[in-house]
PDB file of N, CA and C in Angstrom:
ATOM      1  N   UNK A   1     -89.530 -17.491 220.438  1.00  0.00           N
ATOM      2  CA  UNK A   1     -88.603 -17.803 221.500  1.00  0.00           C
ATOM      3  C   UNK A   1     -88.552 -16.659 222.503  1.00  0.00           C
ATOM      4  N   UNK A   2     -88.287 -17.011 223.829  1.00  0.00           N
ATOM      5  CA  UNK A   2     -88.317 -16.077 224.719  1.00  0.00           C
ATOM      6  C   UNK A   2     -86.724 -15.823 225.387  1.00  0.00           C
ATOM      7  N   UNK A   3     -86.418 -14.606 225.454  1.00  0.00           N
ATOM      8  CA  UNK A   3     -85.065 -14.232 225.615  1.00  0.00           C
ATOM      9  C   UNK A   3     -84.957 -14.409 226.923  1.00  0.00           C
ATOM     10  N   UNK A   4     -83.824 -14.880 228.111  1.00  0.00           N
ATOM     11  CA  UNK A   4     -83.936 -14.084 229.233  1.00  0.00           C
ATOM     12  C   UNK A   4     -82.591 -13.297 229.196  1.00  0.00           C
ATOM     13  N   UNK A   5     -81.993 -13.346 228.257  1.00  0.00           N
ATOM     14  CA  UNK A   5     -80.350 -12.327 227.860  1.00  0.00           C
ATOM     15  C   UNK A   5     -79.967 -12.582 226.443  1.00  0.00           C
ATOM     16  N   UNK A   6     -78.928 -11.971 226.073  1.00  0.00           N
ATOM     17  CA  UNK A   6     -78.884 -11.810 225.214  1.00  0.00           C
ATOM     18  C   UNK A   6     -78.120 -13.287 224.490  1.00  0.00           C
ATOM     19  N   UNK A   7     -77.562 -13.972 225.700  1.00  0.00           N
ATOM     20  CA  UNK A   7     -76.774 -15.783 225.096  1.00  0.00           C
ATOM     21  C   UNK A   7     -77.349 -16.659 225.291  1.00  0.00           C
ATOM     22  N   UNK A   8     -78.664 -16.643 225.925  1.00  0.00           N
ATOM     23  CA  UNK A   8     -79.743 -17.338 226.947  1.00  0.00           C
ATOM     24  C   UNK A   8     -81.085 -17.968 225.969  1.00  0.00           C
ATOM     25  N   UNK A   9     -81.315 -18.723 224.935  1.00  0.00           N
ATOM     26  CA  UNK A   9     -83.042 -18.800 224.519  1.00  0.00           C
ATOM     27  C   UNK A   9     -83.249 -19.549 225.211  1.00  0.00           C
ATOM     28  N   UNK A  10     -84.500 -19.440 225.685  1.00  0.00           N
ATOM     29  CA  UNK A  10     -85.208 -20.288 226.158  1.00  0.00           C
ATOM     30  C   UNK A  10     -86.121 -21.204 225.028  1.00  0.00           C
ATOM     31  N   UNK A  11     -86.085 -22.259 224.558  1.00  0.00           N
ATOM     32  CA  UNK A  11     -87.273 -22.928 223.592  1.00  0.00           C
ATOM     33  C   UNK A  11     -88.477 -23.591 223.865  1.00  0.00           C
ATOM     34  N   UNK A  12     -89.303 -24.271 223.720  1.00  0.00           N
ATOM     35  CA  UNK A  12     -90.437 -24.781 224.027  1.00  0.00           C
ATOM     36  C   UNK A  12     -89.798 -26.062 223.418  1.00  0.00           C
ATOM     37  N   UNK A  13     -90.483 -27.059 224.462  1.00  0.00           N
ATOM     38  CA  UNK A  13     -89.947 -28.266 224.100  1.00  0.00           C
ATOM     39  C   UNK A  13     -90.465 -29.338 222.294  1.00  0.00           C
ATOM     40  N   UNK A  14     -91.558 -28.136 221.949  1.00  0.00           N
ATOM     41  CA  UNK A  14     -91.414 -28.195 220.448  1.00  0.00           C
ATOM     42  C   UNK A  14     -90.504 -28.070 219.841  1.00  0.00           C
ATOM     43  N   UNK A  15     -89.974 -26.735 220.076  1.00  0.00           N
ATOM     44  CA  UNK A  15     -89.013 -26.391 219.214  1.00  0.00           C
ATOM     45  C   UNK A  15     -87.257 -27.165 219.483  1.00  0.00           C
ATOM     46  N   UNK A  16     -87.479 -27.326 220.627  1.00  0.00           N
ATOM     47  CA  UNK A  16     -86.371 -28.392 220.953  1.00  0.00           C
ATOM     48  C   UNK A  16     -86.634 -29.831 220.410  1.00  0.00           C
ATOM     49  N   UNK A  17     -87.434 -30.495 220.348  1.00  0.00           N
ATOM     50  CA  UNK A  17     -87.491 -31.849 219.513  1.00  0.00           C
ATOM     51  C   UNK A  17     -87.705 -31.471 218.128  1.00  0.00           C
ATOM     52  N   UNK A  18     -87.439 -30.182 217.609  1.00  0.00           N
ATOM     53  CA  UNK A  18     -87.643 -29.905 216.034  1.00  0.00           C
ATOM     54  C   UNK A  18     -86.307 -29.841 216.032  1.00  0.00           C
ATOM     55  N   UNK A  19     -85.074 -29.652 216.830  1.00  0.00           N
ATOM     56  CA  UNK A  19     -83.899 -29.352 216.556  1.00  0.00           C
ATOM     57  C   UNK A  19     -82.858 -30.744 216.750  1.00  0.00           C
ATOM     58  N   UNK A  20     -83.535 -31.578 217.347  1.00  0.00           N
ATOM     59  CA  UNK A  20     -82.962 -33.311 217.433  1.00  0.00           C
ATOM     60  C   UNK A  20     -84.396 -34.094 215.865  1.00  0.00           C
ATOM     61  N   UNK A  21     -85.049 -33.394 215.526  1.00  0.00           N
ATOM     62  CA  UNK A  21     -85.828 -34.240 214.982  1.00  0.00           C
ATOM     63  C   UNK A  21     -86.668 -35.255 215.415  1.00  0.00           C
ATOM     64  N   UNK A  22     -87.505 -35.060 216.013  1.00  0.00           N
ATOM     65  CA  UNK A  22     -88.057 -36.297 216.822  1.00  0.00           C
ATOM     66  C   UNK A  22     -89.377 -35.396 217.478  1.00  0.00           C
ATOM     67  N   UNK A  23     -89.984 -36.140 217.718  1.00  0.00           N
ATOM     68  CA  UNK A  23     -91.913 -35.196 218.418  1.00  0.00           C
ATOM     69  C   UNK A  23     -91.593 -35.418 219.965  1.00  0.00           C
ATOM     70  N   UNK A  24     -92.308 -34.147 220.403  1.00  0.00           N
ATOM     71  CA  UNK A  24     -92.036 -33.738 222.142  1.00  0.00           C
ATOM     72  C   UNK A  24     -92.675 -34.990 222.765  1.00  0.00           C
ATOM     73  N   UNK A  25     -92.936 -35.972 222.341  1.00  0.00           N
ATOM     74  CA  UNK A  25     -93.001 -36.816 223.501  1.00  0.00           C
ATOM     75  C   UNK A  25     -91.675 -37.825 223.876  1.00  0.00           C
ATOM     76  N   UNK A  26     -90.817 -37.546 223.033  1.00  0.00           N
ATOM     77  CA  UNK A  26     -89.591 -37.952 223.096  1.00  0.00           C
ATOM     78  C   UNK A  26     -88.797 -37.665 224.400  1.00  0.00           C
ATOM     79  N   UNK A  27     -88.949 -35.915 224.239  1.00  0.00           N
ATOM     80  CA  UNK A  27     -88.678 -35.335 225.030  1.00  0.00           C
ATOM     81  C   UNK A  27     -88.887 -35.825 226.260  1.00  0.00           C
ATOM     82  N   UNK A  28     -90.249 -35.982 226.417  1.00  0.00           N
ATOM     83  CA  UNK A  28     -91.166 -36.149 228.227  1.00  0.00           C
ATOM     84  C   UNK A  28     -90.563 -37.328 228.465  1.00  0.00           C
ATOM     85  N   UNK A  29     -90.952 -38.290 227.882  1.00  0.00           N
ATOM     86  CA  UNK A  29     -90.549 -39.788 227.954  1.00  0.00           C
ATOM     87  C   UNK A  29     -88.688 -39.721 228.337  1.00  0.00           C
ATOM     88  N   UNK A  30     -87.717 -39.146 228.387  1.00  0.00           N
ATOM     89  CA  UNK A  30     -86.551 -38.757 228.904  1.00  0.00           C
ATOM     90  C   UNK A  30     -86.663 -37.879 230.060  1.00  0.00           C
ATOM     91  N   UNK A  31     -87.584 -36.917 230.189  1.00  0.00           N
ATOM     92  CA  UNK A  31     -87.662 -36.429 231.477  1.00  0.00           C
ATOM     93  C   UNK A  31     -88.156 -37.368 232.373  1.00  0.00           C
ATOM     94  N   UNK A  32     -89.035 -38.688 232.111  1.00  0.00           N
ATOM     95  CA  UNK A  32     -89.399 -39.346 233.118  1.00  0.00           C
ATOM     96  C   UNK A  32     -88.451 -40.307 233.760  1.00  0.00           C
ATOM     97  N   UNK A  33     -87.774 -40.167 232.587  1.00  0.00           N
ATOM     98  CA  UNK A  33     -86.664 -41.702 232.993  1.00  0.00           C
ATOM     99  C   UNK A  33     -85.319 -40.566 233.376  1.00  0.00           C
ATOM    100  N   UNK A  34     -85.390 -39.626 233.683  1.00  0.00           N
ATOM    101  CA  UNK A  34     -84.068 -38.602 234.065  1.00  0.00           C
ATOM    102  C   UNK A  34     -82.877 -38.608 232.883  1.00  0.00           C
ATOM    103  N   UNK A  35     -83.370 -38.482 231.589  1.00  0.00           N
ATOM    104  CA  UNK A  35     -82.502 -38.527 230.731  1.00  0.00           C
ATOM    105  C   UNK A  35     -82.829 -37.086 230.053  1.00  0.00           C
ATOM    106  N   UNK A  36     -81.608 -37.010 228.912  1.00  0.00           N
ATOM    107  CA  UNK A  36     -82.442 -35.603 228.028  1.00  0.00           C
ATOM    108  C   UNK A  36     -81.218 -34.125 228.800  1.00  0.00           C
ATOM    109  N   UNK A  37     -81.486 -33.558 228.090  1.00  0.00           N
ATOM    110  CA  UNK A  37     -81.095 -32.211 228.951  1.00  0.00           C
ATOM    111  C   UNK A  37     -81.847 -31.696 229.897  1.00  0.00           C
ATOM    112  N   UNK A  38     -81.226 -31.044 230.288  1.00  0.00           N
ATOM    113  CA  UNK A  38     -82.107 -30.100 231.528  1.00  0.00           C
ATOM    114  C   UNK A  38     -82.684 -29.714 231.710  1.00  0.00           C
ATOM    115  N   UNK A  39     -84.147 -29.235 231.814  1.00  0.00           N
ATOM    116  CA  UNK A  39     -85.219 -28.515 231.561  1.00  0.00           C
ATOM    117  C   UNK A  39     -85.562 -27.823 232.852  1.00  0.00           C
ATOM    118  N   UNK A  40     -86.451 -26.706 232.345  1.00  0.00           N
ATOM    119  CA  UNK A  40     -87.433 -26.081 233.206  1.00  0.00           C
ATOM    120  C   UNK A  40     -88.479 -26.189 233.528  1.00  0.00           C
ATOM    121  N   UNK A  41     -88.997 -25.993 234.573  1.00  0.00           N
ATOM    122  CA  UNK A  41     -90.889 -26.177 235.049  1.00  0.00           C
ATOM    123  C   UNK A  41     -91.057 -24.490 235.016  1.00  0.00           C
ATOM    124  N   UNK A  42     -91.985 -24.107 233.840  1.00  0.00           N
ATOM    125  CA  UNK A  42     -92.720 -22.951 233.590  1.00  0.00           C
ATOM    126  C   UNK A  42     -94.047 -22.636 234.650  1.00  0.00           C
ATOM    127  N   UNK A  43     -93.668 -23.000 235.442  1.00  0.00           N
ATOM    128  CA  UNK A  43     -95.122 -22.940 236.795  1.00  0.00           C
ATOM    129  C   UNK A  43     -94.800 -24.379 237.734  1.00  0.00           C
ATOM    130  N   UNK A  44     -95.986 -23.607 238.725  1.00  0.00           N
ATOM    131  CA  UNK A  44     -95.819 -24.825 239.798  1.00  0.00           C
ATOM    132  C   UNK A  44     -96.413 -26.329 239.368  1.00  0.00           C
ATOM    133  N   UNK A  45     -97.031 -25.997 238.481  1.00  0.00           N
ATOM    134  CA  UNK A  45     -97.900 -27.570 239.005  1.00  0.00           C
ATOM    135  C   UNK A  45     -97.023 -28.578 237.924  1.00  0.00           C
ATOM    136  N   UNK A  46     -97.466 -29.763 237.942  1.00  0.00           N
ATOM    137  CA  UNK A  46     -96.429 -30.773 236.950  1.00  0.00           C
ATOM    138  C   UNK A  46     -97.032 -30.641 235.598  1.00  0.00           C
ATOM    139  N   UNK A  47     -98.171 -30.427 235.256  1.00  0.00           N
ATOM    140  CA  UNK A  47     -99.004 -30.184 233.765  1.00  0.00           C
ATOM    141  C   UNK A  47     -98.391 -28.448 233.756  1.00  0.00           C
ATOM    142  N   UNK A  48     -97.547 -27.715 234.043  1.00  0.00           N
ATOM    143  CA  UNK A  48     -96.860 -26.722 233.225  1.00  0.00           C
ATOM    144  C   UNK A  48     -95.986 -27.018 232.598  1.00  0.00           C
ATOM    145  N   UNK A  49     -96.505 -25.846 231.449  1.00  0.00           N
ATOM    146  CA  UNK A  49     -94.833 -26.357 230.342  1.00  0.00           C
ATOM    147  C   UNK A  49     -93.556 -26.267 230.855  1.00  0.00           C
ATOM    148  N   UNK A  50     -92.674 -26.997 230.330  1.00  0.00           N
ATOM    149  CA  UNK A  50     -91.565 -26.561 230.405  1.00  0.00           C
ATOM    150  C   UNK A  50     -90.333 -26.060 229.508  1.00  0.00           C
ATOM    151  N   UNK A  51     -89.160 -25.959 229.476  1.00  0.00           N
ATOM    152  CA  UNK A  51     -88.372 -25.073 229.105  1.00  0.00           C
ATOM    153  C   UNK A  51     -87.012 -25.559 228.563  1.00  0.00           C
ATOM    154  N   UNK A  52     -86.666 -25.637 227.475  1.00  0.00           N
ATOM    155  CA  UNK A  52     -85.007 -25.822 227.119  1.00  0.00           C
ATOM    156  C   UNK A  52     -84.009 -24.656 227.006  1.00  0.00           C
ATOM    157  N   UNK A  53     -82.922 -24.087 227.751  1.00  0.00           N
ATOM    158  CA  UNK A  53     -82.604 -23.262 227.339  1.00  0.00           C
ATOM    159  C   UNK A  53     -81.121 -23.739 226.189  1.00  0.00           C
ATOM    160  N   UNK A  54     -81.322 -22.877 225.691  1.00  0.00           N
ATOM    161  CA  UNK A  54     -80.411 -23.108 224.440  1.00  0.00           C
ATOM    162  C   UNK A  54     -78.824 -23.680 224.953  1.00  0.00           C
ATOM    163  N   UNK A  55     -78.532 -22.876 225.870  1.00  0.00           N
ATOM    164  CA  UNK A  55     -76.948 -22.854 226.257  1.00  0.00           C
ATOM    165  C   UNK A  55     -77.306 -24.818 226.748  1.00  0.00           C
ATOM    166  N   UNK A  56     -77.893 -25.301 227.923  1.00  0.00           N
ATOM    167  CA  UNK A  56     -78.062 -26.310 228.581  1.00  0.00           C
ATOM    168  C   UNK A  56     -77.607 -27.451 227.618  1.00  0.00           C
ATOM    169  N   UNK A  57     -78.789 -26.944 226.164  1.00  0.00           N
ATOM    170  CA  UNK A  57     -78.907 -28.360 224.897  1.00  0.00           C
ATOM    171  C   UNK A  57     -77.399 -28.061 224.455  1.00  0.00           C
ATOM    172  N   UNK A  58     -77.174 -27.513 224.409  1.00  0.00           N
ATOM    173  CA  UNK A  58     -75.505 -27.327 223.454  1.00  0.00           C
ATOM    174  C   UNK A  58     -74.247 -28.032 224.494  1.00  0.00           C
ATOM    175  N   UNK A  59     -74.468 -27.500 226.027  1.00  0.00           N
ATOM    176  CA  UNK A  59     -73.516 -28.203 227.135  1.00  0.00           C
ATOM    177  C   UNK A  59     -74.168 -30.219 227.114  1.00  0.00           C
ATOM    178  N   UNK A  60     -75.102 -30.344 227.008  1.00  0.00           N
ATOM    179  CA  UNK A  60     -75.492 -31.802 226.925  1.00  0.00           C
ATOM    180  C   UNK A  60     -75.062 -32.351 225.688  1.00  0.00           C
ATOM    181  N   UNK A  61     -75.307 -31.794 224.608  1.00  0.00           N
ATOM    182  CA  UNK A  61     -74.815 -32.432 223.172  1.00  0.00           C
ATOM    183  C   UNK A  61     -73.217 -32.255 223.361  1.00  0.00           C
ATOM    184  N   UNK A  62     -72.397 -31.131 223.674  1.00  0.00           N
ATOM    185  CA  UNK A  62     -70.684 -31.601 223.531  1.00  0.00           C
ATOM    186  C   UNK A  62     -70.749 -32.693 224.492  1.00  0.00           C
ATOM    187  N   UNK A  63     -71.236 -32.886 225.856  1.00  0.00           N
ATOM    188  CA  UNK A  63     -70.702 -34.073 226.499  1.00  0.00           C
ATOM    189  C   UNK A  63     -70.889 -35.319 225.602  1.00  0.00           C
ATOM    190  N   UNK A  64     -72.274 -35.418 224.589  1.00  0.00           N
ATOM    191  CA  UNK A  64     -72.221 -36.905 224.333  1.00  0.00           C
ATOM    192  C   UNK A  64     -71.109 -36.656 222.696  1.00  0.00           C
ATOM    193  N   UNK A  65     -70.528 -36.269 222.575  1.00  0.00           N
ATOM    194  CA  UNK A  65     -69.788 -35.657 221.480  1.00  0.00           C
ATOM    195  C   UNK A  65     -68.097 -36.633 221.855  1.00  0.00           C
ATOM    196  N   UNK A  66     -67.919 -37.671 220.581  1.00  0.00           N
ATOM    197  CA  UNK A  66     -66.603 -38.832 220.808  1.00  0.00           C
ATOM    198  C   UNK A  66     -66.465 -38.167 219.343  1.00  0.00           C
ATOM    199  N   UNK A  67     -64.807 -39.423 219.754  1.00  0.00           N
ATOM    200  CA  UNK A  67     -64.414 -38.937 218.629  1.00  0.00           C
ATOM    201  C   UNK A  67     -63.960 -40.371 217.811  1.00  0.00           C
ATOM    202  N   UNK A  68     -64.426 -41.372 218.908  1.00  0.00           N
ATOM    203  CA  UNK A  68     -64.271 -43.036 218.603  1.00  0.00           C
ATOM    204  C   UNK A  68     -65.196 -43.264 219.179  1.00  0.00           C
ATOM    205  N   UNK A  69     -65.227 -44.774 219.256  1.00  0.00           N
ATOM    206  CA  UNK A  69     -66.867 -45.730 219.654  1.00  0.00           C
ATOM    207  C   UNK A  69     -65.780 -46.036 221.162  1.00  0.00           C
ATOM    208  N   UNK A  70     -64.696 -46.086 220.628  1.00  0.00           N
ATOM    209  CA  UNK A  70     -63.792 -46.461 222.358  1.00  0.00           C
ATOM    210  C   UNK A  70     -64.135 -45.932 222.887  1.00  0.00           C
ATOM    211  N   UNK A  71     -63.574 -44.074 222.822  1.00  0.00           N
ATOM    212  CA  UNK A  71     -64.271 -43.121 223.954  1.00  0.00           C
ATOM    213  C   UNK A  71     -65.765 -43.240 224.877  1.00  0.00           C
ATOM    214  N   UNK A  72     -66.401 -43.524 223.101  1.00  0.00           N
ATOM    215  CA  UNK A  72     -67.656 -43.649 223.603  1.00  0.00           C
ATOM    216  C   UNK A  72     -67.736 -44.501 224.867  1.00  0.00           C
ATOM    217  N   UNK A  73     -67.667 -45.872 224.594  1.00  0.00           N
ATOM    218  CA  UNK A  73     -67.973 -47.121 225.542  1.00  0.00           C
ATOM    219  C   UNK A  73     -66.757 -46.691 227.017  1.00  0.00           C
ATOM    220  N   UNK A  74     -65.715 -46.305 226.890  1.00  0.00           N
ATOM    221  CA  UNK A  74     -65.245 -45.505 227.968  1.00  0.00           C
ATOM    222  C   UNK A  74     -66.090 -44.749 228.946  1.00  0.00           C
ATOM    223  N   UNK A  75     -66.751 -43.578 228.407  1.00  0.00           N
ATOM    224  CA  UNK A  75     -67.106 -42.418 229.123  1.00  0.00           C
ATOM    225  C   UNK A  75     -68.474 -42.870 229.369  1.00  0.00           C
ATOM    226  N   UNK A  76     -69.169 -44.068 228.980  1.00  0.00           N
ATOM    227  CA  UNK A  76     -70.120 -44.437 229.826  1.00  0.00           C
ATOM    228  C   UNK A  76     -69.682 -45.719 230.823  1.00  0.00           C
ATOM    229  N   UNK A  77     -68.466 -46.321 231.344  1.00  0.00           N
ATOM    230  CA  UNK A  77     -68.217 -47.263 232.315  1.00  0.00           C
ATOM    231  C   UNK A  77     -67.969 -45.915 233.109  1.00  0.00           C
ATOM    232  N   UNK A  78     -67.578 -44.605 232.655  1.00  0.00           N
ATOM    233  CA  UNK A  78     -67.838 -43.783 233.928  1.00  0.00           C
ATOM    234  C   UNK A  78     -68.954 -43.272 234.797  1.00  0.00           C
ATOM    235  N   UNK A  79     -70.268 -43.666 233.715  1.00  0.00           N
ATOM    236  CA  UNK A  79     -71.500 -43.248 234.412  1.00  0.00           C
ATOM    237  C   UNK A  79     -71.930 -44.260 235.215  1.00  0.00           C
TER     238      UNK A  79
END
């Protein structure tokens, strides 16, 4: 993993679909459709890797985080 501070990892989108369980094409296949957390482009061109930083996956997982199926179906008539 590559640091850029000391609260900051950056992961490889391996190691980020090792932490949901699921293979990095999971991943891509959500970046195409604008889903997924946030990622980085590690270079200019579109065939560079890209980047999860740790803090991003943790702010995306509390949002989808209920505490009923109500909430749930709630907080998506807000999207």
């Amino acid at each position: 993993m590559f640091s850029c501070n000391e609260s900051t990892q950056l992961l490889t989108s391996a190691q980020t679909a090792e932490l949901f369980g699921f293979k990095p094409q999971t991943l891509r296949a959500w970046r195409l459709r604008g889903k997924g957390p946030p990622y980085i482009r590690l270079g200019d061109s579109s065939k560079a890797p890209v980047g999860y930083f740790e803090s991003d996956i943790l702010d995306w997982l509390n949002e989808r985080r209920f505490s009923s199926t109500t909430e749930e179906t709630e907080s998506q008539r807000v999207l």
